[in-house]
PDB file of N, CA and C in Angstrom:
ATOM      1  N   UNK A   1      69.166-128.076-108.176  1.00  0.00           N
ATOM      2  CA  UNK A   1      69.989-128.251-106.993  1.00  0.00           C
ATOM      3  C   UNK A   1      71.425-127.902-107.354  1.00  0.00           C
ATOM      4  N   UNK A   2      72.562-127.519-106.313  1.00  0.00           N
ATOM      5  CA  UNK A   2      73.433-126.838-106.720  1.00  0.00           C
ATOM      6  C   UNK A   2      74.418-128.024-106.392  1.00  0.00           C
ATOM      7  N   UNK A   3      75.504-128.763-106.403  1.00  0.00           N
ATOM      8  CA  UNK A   3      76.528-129.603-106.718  1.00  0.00           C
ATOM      9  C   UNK A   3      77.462-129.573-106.829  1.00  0.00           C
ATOM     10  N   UNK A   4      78.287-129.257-105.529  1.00  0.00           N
ATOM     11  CA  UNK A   4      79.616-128.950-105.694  1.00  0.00           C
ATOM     12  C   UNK A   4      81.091-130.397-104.887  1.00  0.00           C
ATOM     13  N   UNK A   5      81.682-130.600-105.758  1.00  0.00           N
ATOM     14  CA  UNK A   5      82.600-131.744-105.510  1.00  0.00           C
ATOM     15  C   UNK A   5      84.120-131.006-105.189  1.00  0.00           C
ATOM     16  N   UNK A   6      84.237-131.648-104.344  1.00  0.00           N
ATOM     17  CA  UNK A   6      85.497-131.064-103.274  1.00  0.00           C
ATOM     18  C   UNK A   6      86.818-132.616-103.739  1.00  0.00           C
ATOM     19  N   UNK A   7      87.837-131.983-103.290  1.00  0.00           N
ATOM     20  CA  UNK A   7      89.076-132.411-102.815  1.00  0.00           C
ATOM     21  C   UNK A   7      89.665-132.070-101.723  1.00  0.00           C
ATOM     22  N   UNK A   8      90.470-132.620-101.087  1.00  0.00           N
ATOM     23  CA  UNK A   8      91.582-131.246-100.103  1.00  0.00           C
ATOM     24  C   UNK A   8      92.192-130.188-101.358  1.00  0.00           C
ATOM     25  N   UNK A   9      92.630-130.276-102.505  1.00  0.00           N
ATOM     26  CA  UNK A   9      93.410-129.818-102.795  1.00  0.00           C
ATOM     27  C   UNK A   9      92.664-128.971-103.858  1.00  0.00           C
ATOM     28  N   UNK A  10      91.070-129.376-104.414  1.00  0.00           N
ATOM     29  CA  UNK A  10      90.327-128.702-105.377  1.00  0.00           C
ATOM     30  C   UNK A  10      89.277-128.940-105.376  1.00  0.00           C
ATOM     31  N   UNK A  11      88.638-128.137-106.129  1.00  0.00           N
ATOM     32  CA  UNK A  11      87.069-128.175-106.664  1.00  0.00           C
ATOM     33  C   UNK A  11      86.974-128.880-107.954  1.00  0.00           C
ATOM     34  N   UNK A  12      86.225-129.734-108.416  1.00  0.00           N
ATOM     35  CA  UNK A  12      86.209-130.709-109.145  1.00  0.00           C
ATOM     36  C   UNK A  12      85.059-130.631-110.153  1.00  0.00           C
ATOM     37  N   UNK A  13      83.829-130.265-109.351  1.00  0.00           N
ATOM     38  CA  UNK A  13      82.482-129.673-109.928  1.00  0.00           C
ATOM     39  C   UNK A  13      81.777-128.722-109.324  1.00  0.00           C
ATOM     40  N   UNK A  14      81.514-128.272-109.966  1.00  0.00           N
ATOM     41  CA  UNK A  14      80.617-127.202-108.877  1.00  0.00           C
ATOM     42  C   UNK A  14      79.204-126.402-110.056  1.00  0.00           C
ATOM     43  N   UNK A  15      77.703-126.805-110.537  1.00  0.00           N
ATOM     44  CA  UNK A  15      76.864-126.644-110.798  1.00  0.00           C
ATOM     45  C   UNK A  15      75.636-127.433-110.417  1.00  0.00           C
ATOM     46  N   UNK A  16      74.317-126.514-111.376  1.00  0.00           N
ATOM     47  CA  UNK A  16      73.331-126.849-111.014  1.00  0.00           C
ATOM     48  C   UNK A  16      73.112-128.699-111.395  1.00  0.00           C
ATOM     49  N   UNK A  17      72.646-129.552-111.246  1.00  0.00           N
ATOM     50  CA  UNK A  17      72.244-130.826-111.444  1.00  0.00           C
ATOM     51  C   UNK A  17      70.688-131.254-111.280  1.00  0.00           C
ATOM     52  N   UNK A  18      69.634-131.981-112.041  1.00  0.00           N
ATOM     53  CA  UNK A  18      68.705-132.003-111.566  1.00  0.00           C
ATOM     54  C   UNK A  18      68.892-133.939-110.222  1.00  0.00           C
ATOM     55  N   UNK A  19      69.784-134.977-110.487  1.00  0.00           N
ATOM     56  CA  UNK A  19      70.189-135.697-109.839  1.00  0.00           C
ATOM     57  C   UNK A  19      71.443-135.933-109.555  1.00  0.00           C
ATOM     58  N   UNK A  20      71.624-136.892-108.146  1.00  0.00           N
ATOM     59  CA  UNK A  20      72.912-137.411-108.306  1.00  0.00           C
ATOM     60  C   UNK A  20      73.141-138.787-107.129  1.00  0.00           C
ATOM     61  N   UNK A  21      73.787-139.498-107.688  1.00  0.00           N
ATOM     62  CA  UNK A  21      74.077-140.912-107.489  1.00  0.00           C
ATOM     63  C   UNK A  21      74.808-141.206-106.655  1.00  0.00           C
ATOM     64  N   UNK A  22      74.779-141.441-105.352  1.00  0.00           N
ATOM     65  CA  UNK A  22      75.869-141.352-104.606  1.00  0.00           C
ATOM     66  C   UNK A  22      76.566-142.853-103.701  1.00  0.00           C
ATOM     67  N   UNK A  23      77.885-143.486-103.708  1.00  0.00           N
ATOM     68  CA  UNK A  23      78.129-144.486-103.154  1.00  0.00           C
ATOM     69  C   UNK A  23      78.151-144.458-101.756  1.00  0.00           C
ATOM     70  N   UNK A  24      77.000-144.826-101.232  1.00  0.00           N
ATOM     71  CA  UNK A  24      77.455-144.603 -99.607  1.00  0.00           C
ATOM     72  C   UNK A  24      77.583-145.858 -99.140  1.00  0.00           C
ATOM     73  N   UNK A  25      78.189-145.954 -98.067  1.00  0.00           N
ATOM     74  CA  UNK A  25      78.551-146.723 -97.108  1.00  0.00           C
ATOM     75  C   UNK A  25      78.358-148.195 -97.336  1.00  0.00           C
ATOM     76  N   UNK A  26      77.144-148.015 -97.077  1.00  0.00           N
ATOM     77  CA  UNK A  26      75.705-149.617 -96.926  1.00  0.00           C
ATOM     78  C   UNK A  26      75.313-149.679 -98.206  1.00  0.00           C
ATOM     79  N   UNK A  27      74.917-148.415 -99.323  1.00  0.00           N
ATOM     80  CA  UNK A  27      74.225-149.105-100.464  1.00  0.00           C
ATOM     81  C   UNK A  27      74.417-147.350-101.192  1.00  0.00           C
ATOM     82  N   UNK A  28      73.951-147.778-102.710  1.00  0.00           N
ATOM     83  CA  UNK A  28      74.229-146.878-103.063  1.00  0.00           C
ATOM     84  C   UNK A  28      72.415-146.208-103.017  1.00  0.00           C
ATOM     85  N   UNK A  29      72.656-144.335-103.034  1.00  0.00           N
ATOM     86  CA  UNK A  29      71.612-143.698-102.557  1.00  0.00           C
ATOM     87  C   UNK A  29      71.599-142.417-103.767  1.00  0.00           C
ATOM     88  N   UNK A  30      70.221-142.170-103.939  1.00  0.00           N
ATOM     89  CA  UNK A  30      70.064-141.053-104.974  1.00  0.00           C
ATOM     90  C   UNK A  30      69.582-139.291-104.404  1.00  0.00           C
ATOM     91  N   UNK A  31      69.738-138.503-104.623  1.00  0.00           N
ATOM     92  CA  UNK A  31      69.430-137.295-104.136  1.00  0.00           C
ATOM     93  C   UNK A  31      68.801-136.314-105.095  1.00  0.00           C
ATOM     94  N   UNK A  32      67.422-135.825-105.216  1.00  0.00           N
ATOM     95  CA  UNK A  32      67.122-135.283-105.944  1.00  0.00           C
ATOM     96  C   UNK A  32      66.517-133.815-105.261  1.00  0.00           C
ATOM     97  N   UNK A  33      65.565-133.214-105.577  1.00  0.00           N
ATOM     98  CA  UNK A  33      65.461-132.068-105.495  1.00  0.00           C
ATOM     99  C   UNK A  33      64.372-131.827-104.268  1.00  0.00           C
ATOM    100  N   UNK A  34      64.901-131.155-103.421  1.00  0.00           N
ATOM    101  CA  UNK A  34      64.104-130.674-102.146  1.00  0.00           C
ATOM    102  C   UNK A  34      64.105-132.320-101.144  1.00  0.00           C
ATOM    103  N   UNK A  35      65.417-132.715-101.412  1.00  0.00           N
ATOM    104  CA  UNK A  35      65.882-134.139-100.379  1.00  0.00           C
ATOM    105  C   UNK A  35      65.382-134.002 -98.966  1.00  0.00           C
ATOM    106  N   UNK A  36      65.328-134.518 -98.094  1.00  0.00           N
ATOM    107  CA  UNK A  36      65.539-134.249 -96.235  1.00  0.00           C
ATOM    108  C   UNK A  36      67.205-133.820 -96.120  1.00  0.00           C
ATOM    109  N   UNK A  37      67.261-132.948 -95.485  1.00  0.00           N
ATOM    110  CA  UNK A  37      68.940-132.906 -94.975  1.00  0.00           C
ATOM    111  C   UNK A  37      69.589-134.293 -94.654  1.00  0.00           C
ATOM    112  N   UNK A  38      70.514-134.605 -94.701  1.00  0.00           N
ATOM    113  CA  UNK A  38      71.154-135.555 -94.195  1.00  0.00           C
ATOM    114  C   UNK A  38      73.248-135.483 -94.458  1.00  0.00           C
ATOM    115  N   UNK A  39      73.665-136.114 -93.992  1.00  0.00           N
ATOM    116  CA  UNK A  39      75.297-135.776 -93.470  1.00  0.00           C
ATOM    117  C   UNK A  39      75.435-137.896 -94.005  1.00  0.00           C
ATOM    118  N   UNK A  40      76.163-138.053 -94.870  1.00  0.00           N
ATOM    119  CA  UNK A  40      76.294-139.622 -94.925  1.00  0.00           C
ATOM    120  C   UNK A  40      77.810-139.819 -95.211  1.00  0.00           C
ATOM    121  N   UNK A  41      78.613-140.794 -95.249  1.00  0.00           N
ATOM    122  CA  UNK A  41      80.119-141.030 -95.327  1.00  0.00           C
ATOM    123  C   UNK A  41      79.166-141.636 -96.692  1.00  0.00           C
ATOM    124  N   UNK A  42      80.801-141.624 -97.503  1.00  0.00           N
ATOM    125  CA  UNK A  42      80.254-142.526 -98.740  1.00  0.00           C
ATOM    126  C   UNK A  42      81.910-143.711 -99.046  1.00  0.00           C
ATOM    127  N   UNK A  43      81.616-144.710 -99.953  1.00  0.00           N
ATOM    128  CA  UNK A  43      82.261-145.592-100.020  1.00  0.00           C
ATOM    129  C   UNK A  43      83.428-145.578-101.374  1.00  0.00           C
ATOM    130  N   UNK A  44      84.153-146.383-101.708  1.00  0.00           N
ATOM    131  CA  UNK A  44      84.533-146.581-102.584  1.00  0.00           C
ATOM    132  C   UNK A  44      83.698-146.808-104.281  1.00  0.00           C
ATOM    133  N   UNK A  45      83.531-146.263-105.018  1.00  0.00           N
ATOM    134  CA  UNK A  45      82.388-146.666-106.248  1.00  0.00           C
ATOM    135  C   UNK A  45      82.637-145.451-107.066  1.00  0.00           C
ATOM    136  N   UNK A  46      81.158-145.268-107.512  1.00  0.00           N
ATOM    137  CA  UNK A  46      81.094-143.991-108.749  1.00  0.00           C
ATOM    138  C   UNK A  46      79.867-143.307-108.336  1.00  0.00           C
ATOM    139  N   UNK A  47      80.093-142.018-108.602  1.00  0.00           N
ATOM    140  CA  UNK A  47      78.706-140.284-108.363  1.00  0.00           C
ATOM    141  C   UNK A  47      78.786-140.307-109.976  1.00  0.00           C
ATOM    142  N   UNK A  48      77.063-140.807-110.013  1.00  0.00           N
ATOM    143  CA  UNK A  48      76.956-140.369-111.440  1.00  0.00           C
ATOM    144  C   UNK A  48      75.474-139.055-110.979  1.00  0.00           C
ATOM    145  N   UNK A  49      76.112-137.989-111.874  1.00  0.00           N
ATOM    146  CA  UNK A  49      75.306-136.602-111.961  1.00  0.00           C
ATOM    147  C   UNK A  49      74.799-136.796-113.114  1.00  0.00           C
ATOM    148  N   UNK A  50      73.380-136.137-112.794  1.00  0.00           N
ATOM    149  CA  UNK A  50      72.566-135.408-114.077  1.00  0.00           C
ATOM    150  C   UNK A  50      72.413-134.227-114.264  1.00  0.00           C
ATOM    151  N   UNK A  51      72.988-133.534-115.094  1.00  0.00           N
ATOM    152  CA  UNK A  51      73.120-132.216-115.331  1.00  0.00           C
ATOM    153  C   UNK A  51      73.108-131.753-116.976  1.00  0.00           C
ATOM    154  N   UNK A  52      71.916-130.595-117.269  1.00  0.00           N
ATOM    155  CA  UNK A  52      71.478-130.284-118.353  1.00  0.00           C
ATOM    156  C   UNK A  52      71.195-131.118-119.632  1.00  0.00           C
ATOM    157  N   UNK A  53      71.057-132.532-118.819  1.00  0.00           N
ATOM    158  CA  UNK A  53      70.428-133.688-119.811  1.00  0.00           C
ATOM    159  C   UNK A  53      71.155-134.578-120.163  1.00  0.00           C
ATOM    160  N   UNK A  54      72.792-133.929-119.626  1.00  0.00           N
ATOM    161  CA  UNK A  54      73.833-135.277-119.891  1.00  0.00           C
ATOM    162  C   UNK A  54      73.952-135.833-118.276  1.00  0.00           C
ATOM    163  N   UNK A  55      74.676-136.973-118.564  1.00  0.00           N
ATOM    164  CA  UNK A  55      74.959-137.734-117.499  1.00  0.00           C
ATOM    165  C   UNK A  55      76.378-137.700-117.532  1.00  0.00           C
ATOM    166  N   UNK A  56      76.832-137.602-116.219  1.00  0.00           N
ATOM    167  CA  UNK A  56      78.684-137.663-115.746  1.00  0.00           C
ATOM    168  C   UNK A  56      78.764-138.897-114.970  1.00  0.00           C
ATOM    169  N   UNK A  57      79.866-138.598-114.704  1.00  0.00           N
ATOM    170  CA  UNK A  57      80.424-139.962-113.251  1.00  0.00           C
ATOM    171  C   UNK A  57      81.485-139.519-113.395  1.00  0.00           C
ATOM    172  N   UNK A  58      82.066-139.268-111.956  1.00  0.00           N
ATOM    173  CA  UNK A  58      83.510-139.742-111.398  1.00  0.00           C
ATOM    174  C   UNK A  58      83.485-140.906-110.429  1.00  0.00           C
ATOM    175  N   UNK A  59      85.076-141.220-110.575  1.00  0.00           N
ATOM    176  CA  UNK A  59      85.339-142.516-109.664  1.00  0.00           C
ATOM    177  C   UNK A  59      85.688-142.225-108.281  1.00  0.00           C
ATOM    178  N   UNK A  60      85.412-142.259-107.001  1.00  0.00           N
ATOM    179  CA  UNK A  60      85.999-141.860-105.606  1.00  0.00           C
ATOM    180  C   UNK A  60      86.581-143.294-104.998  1.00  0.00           C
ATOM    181  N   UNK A  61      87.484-142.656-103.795  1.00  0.00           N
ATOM    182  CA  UNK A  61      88.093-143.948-102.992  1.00  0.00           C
ATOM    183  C   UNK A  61      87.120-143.369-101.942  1.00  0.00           C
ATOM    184  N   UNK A  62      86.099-142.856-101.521  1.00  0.00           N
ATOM    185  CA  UNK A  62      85.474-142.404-100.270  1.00  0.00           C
ATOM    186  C   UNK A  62      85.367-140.927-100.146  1.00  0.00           C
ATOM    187  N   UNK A  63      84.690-140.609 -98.991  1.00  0.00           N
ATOM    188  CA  UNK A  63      84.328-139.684 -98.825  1.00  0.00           C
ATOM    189  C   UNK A  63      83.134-139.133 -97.273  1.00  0.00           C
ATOM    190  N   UNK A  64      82.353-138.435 -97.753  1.00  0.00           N
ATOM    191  CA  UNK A  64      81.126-137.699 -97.313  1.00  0.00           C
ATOM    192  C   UNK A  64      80.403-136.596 -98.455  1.00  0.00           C
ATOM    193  N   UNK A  65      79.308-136.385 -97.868  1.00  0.00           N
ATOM    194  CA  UNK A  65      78.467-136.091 -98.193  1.00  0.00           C
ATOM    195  C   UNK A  65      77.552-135.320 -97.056  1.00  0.00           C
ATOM    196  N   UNK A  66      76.769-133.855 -97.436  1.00  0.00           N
ATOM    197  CA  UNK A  66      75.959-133.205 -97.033  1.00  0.00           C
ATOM    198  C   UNK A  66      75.037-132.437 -97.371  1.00  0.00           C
ATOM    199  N   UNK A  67      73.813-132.654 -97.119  1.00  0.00           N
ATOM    200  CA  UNK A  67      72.738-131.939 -98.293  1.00  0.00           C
ATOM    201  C   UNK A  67      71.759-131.488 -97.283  1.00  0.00           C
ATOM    202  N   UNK A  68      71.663-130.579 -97.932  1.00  0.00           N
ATOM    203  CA  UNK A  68      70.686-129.103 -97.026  1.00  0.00           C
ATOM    204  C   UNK A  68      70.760-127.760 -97.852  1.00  0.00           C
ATOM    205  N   UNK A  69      69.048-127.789 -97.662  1.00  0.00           N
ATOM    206  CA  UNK A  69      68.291-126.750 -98.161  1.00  0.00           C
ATOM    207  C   UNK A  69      69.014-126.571 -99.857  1.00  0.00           C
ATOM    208  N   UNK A  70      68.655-128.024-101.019  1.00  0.00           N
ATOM    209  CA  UNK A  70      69.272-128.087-102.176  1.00  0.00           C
ATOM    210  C   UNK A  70      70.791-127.617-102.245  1.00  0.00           C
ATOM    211  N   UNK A  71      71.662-128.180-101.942  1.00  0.00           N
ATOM    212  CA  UNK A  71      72.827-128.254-101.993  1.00  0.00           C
ATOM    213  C   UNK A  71      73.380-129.498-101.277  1.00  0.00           C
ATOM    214  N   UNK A  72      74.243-129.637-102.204  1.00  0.00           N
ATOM    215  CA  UNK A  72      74.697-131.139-102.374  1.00  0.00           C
ATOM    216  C   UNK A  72      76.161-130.765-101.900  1.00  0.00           C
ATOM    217  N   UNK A  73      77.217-131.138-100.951  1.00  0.00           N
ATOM    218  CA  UNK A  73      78.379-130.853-100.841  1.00  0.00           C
ATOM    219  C   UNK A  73      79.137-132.052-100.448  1.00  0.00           C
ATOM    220  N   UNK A  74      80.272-132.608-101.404  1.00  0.00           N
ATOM    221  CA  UNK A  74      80.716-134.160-101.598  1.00  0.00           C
ATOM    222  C   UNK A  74      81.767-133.587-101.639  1.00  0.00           C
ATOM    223  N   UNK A  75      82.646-134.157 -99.908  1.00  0.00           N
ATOM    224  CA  UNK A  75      84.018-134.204 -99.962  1.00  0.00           C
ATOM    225  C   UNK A  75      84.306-135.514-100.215  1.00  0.00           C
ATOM    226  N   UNK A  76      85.783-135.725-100.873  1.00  0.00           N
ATOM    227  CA  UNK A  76      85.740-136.980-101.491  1.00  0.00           C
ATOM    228  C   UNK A  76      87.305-137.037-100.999  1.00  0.00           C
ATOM    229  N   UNK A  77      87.794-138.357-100.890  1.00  0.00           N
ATOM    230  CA  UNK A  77      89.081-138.775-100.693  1.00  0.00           C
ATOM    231  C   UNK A  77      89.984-138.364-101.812  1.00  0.00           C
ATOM    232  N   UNK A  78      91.108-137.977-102.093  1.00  0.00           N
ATOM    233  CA  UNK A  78      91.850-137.593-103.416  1.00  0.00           C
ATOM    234  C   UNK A  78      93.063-137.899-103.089  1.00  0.00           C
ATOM    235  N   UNK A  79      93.716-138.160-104.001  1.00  0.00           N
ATOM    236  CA  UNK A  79      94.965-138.415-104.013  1.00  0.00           C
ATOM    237  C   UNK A  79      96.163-137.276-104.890  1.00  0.00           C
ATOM    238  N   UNK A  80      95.425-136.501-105.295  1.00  0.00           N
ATOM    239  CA  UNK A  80      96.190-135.459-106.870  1.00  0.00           C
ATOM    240  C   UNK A  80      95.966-135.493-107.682  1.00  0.00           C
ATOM    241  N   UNK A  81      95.616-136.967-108.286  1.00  0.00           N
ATOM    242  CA  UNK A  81      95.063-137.540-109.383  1.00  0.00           C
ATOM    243  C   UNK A  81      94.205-137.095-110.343  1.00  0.00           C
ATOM    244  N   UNK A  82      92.779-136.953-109.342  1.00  0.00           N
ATOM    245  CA  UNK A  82      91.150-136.204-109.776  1.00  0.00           C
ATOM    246  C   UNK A  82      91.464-134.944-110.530  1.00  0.00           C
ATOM    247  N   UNK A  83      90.518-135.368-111.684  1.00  0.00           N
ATOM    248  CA  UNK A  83      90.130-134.402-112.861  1.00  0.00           C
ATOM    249  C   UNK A  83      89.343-133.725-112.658  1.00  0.00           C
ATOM    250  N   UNK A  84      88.857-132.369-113.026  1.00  0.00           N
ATOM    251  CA  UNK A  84      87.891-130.926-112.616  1.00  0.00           C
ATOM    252  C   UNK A  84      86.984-131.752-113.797  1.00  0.00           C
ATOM    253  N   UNK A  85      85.814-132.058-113.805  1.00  0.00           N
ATOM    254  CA  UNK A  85      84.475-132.854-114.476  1.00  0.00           C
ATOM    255  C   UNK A  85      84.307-131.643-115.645  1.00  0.00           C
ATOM    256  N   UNK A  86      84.294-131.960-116.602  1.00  0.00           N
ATOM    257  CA  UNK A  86      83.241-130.930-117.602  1.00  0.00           C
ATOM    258  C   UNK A  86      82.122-130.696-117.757  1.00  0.00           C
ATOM    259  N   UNK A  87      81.969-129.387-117.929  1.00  0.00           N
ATOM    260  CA  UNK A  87      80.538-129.076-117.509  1.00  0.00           C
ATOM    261  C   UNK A  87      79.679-129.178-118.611  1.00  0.00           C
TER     262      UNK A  87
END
């Protein structure tokens, strides 16, 4: 699945992942490969990704989220702050 993490101001991540962890709203929710579409706001917490066998996390103040046809697209609240994730 492809995984790309937004800012207003940047791109943060952007690769393949086989999971990813997401804080939404009501509870936290996982997304893996060939998901149902869905559009969700997400909350204050941590997106921990699995990608090429390691595990990441960044921290968000909020956001959204949209996934369709394997692609994962997480706009996230930013402040300037947020670091581009290593790949």
């Amino acid at each position: 699945m492809k995984l790309v993490i937004r800012t207003h101001e940047s791109t943060l991540f952007s690769d393949e992942v086989t999971s990813v962890t997401l804080p939404g709203t009501f509870c936290s929710f996982q997304v893996l490969k060939n998901h149902a579409p869905l559009v969700s706001s997400l909350a204050k917490g941590t997106i921990i990704l699995v990608s090429g066998g390691n595990v990441k996390t960044i921290e968000i103040e909020g956001g959204f989220v949209e996934v369709k046809e394997n692609t994962i697209s997480v706009f996230i609240d930013g402040n300037g702050n947020s670091q581009p994730i290593a790949k």
